[in-house]
N, C-alpha and C. Protein backbone atom coordinates (compact mmCIF):
# COMPACT_ATOMS: atom_id res chain seq x y z
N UNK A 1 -60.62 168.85 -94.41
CA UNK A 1 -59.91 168.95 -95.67
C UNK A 1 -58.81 170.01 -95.53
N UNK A 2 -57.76 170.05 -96.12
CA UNK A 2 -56.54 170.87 -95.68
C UNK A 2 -56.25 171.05 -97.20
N UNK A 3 -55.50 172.28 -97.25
CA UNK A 3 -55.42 173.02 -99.02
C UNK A 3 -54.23 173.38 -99.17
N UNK A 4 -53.39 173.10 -99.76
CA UNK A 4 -51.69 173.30 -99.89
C UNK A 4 -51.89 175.10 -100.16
N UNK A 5 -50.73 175.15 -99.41
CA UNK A 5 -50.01 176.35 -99.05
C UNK A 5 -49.64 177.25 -100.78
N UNK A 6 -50.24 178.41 -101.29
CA UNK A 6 -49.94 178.58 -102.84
C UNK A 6 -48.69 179.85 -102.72
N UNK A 7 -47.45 179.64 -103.73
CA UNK A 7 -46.69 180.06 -103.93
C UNK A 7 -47.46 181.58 -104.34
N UNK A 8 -47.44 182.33 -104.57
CA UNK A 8 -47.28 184.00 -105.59
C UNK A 8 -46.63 184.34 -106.12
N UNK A 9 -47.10 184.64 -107.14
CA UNK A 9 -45.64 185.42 -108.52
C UNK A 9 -46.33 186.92 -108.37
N UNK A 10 -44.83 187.67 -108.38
CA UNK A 10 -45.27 189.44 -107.84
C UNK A 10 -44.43 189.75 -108.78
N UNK A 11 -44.97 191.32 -108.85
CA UNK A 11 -44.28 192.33 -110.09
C UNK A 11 -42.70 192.14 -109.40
N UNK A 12 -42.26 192.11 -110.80
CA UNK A 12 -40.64 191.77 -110.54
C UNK A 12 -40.00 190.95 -110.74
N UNK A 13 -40.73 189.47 -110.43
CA UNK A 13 -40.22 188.48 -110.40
C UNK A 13 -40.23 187.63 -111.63
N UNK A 14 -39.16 186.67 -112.10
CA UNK A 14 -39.17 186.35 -113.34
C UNK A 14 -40.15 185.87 -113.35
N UNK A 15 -41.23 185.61 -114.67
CA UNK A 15 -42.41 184.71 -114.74
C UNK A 15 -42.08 183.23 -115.01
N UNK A 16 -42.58 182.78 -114.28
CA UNK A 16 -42.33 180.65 -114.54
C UNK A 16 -42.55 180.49 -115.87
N UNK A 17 -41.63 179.80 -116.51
CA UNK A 17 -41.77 178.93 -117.65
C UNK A 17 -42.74 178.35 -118.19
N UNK A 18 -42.98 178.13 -118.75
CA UNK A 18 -44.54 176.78 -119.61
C UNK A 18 -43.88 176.55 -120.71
N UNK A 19 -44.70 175.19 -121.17
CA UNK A 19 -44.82 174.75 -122.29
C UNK A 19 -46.02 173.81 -122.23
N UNK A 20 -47.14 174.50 -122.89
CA UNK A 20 -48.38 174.06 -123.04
C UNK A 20 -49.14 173.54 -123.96
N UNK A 21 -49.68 172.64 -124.39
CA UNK A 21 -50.69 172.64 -125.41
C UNK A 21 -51.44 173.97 -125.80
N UNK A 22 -52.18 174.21 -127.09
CA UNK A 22 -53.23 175.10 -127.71
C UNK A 22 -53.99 174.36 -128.12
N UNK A 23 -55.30 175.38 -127.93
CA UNK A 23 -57.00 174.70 -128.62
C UNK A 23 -56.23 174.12 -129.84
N UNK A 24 -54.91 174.17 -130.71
CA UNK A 24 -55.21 174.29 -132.06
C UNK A 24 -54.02 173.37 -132.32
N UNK A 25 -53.45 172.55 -131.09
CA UNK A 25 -52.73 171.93 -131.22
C UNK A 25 -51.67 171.76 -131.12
N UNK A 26 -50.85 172.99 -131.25
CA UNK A 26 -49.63 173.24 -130.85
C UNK A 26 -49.08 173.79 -129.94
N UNK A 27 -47.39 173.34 -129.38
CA UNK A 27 -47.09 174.16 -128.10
C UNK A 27 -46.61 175.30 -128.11
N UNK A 28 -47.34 175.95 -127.07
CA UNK A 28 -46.51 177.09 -126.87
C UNK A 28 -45.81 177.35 -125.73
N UNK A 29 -44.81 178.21 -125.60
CA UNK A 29 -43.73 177.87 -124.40
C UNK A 29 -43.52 179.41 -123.99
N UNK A 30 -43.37 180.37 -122.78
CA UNK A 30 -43.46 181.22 -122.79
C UNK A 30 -41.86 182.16 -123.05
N UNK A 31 -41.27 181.25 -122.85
CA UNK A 31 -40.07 181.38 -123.90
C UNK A 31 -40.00 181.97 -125.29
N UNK A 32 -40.40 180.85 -125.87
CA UNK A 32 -40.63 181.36 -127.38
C UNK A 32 -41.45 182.75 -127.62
N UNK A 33 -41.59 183.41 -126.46
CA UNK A 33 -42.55 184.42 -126.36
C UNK A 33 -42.23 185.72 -126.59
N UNK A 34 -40.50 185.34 -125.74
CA UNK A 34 -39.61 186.49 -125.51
C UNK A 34 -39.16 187.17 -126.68
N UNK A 35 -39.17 189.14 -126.10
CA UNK A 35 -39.18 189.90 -126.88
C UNK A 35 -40.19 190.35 -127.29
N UNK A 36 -41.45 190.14 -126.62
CA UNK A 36 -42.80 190.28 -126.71
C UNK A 36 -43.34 190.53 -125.39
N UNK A 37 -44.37 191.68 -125.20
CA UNK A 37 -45.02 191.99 -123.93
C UNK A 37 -46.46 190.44 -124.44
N UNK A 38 -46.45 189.80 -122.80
CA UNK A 38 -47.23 188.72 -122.68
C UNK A 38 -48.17 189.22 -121.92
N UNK A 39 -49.77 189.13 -122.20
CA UNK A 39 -50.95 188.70 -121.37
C UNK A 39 -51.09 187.54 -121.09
N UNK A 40 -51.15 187.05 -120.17
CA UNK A 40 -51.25 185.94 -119.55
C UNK A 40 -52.55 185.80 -118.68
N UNK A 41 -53.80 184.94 -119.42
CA UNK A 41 -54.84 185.20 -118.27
C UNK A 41 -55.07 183.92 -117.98
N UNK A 42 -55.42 183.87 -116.58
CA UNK A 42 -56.01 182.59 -116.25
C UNK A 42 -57.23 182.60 -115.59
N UNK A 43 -58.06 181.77 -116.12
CA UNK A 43 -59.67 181.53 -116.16
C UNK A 43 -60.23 180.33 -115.87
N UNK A 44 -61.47 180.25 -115.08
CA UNK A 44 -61.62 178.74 -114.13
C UNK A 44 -62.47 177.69 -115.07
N UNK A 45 -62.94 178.23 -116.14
CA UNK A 45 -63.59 177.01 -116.84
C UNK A 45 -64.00 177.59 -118.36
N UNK A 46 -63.65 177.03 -119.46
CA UNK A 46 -64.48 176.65 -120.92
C UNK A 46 -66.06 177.33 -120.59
N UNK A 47 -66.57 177.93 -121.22
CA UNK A 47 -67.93 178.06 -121.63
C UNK A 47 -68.56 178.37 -120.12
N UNK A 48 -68.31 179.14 -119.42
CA UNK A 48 -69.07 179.62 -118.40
C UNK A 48 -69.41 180.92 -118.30
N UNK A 49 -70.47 181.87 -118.00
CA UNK A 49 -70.85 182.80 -118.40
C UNK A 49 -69.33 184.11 -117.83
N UNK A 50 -68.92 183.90 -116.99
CA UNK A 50 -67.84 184.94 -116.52
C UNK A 50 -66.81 184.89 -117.20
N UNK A 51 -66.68 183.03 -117.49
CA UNK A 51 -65.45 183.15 -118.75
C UNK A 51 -65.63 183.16 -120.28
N UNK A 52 -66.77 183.48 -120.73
CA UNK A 52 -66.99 183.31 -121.66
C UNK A 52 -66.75 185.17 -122.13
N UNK A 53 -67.29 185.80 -121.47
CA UNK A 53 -67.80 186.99 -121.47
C UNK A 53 -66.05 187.87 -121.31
N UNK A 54 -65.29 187.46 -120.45
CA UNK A 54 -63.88 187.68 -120.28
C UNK A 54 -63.34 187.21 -121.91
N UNK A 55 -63.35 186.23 -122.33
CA UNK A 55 -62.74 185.68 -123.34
C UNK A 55 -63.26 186.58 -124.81
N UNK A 56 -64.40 186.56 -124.62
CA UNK A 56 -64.89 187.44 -125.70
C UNK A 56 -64.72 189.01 -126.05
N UNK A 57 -64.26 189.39 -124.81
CA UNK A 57 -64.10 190.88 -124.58
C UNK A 57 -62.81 191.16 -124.90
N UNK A 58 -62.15 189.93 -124.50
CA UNK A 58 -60.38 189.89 -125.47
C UNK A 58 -60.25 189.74 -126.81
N UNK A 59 -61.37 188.92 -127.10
CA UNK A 59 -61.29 188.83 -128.45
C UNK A 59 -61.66 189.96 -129.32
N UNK A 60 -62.18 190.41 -128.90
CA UNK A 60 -63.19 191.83 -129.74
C UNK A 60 -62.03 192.87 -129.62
N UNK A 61 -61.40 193.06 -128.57
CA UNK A 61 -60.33 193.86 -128.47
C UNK A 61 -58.83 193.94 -128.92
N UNK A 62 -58.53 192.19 -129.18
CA UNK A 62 -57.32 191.91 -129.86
C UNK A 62 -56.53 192.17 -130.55
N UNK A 63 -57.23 193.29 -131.51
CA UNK A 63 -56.50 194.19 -132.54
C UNK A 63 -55.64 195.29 -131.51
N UNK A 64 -56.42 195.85 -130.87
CA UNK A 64 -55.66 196.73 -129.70
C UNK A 64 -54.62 196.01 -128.85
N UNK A 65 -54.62 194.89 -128.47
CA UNK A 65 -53.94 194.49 -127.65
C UNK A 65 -52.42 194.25 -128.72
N UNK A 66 -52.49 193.51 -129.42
CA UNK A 66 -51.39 193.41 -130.95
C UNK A 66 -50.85 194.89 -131.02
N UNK A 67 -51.72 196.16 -131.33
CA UNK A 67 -50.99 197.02 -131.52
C UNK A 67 -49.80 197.59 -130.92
N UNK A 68 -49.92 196.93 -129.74
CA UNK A 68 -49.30 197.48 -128.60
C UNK A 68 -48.13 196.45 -128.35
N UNK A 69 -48.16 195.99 -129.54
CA UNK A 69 -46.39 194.98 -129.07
C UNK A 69 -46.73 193.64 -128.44
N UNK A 70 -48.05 193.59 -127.80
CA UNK A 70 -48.42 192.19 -126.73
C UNK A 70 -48.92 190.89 -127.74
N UNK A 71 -48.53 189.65 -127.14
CA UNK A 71 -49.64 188.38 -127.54
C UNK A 71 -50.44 188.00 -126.40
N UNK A 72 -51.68 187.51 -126.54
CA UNK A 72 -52.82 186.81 -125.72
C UNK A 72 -52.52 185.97 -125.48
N UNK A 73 -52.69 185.52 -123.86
CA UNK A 73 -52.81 183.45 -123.89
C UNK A 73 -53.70 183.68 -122.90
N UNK A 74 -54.50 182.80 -122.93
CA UNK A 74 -55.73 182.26 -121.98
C UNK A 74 -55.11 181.03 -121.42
N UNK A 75 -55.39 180.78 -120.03
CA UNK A 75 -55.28 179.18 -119.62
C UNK A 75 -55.71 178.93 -118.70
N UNK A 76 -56.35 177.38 -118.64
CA UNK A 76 -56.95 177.00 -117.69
C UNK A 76 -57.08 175.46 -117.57
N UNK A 77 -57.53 174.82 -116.76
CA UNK A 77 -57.71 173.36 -116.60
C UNK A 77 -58.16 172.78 -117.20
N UNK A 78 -58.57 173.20 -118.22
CA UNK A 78 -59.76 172.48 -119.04
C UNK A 78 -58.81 171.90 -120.12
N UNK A 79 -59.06 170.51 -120.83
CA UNK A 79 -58.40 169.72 -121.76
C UNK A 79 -58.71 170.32 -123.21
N UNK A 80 -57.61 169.96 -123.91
CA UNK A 80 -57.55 170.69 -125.56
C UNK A 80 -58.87 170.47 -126.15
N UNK A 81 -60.00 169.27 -126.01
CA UNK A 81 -60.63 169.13 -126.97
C UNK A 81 -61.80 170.14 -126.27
N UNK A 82 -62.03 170.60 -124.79
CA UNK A 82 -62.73 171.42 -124.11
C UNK A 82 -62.32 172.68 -124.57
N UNK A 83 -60.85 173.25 -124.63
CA UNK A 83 -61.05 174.45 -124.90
C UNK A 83 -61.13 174.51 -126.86
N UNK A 84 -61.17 174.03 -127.78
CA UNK A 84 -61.20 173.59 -128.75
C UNK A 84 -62.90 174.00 -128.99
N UNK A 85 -63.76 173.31 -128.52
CA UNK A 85 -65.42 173.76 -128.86
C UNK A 85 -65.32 175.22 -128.05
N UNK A 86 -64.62 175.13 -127.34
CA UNK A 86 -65.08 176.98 -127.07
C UNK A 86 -64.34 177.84 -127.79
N UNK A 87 -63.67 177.45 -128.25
CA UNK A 87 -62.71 178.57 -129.34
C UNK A 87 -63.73 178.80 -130.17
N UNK A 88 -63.88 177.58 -130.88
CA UNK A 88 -65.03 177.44 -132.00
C UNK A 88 -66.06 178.16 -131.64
N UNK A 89 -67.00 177.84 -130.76
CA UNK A 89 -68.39 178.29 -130.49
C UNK A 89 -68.09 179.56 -130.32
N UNK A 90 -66.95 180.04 -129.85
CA UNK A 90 -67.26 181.66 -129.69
C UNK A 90 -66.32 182.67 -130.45
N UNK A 91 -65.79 181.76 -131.77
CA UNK A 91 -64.73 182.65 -132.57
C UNK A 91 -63.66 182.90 -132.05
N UNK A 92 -62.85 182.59 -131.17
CA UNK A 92 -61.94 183.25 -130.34
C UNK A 92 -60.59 183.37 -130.75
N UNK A 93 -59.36 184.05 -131.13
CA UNK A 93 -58.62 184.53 -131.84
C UNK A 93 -57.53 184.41 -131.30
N UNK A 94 -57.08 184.13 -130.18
CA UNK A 94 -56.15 183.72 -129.40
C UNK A 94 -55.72 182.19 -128.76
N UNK A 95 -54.56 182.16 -128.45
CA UNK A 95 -54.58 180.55 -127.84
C UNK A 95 -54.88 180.56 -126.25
N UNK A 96 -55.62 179.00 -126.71
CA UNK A 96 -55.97 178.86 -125.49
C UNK A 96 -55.30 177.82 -124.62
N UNK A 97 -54.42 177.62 -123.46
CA UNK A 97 -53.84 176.82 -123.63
C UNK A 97 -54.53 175.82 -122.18
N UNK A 98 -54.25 174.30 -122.24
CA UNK A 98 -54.30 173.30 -121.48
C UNK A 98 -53.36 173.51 -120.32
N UNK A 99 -54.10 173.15 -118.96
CA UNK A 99 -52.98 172.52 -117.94
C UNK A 99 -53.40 171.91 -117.33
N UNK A 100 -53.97 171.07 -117.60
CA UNK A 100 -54.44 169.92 -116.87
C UNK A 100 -53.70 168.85 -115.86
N UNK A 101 -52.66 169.11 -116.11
CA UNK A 101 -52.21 168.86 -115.17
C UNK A 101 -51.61 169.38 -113.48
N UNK A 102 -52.21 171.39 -114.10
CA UNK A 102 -51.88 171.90 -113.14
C UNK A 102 -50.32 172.81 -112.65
N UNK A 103 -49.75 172.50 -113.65
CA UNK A 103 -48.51 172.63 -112.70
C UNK A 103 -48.30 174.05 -112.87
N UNK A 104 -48.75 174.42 -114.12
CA UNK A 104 -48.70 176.13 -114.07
C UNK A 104 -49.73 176.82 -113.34
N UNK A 105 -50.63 176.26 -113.32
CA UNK A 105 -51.38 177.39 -112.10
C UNK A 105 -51.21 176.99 -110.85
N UNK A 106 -50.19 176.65 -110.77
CA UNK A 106 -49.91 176.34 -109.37
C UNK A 106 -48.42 176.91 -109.34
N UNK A 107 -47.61 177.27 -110.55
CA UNK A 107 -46.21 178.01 -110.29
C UNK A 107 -47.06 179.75 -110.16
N UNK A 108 -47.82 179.94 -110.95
CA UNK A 108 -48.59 180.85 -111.20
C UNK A 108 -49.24 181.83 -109.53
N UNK A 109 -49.63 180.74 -108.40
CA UNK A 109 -50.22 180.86 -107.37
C UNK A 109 -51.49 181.39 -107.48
N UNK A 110 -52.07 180.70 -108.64
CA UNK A 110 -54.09 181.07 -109.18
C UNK A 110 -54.47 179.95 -108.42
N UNK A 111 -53.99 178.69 -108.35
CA UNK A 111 -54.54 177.44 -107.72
C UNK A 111 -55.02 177.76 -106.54
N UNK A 112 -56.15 178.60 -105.87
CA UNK A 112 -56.36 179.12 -104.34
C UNK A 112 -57.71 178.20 -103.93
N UNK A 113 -57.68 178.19 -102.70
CA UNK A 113 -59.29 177.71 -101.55
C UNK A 113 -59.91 178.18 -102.59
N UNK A 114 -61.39 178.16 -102.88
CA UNK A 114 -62.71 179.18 -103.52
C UNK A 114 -63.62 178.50 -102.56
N UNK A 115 -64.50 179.29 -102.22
CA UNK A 115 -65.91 178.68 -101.58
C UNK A 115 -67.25 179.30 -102.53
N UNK A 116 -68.23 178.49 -102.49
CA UNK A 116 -69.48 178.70 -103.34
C UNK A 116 -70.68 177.96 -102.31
N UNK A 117 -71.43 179.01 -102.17
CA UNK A 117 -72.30 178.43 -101.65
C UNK A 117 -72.38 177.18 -100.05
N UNK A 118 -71.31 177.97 -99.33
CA UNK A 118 -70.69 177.26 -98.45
C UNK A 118 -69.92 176.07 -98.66
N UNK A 119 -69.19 175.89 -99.51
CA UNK A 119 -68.49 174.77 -99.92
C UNK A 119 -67.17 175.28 -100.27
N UNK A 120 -66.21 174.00 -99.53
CA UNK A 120 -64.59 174.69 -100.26
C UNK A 120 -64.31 173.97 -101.23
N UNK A 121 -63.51 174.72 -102.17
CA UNK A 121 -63.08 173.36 -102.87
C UNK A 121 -62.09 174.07 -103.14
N UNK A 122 -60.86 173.76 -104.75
CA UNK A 122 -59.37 174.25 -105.42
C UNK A 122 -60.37 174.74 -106.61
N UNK A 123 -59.52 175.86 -106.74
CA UNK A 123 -60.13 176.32 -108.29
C UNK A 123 -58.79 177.33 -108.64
N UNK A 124 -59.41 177.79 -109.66
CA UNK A 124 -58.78 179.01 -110.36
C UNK A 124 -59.12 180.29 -109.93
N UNK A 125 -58.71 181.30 -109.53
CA UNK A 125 -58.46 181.96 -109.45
C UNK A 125 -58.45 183.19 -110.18
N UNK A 126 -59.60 183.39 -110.80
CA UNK A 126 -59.08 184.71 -112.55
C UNK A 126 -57.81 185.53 -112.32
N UNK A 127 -57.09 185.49 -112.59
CA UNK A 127 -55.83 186.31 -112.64
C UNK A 127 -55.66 186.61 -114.33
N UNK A 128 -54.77 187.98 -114.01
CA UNK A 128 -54.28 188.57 -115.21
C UNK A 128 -52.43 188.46 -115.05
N UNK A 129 -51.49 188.45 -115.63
CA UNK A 129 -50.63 188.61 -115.51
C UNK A 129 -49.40 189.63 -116.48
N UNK A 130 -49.09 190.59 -116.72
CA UNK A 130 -48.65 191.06 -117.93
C UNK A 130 -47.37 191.22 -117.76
N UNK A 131 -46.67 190.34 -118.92
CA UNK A 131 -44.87 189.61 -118.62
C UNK A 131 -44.08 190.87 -119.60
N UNK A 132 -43.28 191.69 -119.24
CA UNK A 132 -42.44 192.47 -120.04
C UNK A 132 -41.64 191.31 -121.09
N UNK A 133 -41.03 192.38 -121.85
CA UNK A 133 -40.48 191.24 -123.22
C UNK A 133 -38.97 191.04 -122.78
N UNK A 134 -38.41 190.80 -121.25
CA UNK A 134 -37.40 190.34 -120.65
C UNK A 134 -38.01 189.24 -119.84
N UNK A 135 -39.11 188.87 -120.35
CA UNK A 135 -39.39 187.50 -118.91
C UNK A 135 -40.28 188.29 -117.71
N UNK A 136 -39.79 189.31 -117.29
CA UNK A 136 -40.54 189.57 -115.98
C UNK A 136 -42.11 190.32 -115.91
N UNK A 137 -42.38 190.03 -114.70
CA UNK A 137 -43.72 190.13 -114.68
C UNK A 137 -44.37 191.70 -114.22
N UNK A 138 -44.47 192.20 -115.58
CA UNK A 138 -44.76 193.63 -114.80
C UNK A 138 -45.94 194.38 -114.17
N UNK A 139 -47.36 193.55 -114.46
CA UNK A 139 -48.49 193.39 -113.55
C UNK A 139 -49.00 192.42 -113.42
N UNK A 140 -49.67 192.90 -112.02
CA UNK A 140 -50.63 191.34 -111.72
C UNK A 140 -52.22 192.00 -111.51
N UNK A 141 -52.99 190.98 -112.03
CA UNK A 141 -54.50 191.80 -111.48
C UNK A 141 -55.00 190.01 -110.87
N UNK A 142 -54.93 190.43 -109.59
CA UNK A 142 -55.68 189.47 -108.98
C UNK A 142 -57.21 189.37 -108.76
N UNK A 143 -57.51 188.61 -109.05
CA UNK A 143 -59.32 188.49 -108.61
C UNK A 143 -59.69 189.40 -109.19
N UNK A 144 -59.82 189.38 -110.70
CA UNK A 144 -60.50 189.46 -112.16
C UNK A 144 -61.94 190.05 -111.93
N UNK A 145 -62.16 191.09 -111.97
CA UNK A 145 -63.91 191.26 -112.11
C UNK A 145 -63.66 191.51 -113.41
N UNK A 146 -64.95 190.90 -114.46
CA UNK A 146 -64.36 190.81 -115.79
C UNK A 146 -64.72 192.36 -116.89
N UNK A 147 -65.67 192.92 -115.90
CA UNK A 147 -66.10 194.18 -116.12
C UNK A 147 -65.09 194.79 -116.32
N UNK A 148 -65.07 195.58 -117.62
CA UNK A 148 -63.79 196.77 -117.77
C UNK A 148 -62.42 196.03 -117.65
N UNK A 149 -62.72 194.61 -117.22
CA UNK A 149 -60.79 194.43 -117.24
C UNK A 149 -60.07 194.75 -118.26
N UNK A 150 -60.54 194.25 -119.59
CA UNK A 150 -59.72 194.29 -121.11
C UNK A 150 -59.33 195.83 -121.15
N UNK A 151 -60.04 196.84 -120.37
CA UNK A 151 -59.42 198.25 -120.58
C UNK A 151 -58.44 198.48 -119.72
N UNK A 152 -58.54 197.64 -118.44
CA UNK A 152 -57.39 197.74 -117.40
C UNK A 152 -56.16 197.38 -118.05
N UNK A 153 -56.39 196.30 -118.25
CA UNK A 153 -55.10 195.50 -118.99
C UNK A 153 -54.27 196.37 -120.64
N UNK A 154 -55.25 196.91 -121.51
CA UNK A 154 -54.89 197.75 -122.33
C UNK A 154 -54.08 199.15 -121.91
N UNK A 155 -54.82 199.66 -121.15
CA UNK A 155 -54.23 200.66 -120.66
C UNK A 155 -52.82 200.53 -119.64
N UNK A 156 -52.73 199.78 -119.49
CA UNK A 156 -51.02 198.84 -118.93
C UNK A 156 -49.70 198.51 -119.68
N UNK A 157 -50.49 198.35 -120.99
CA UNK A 157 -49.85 198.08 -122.16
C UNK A 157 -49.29 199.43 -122.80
């Protein structure tokens, strides 16, 4: 099995574009963003204990993150009506957005190898990304331990 070669987005560089679906239906484009410090997280699945626990720890914190000039986006592979019961089931206060088709976590360079249990496969990647309110990307936190991140990321802000 052979695994395409993944681009990287590094501090500095403009952040790639989107225009995504939300749990809630509507698009959001990271455009329409500008003039706003962006969190940008990306997470490998709906309702799994690492992402659930990440998602919730943003949520609880969200007031802090707002204070500070920033908006939240979560995204991941999972389809609107998937991230939709997890919004729900776990209150979650932010959008969550669809890419099911991929193409942003793959401008993104989260799309990496993962192995589990001796097995390769494509996954996600937890990444953090935090976009200044000119477009560019002024941190990256690669490979997410979800412990304490929401304070990493606050304290950035």
């Amino acid at each position: 099995m052979t695994f395409p070669v993944v681009a990287t987005v590094a501090v500095g560089d403009k952040a790639p574009d989107f225009k995504l679906q939300a749990d809630d239906g509507r698009t959001v484009s990271l455009k329409d963003l500008r003039g706003k410090k962006v969190v940008l997280y990306f997470y490998p699945k709906d309702d799994t204990p690492g992402c659930t626990a990440e998602a919730c720890s943003f949520r609880d914190n969200l007031a802090r993150v707002t204070s500070k000039g920033a908006v939240l986006v979560g995204v991941s592979r999972d389809d609107h009506a998937s991230h939709e019961k997890f919004r729900d089931k776990y209150h979650l206060n932010f959008p969550l957005l669809s890419d099911d088709g991929g193409v942003v976590t793959e401008a993104y360079g989260v799309w990496k190898k993962k192995k589990l249990y001796g097995k390769e496969f494509m996954g996600i990647e937890r990444t953090t990304f935090l976009i200044d309110e000119g477009g560019k990307v002024a941190k990256v936190w690669p490979k997410v331990k979800v412990e304490g991140h929401t304070d990493e990321v606050l304290a950035a802000l």
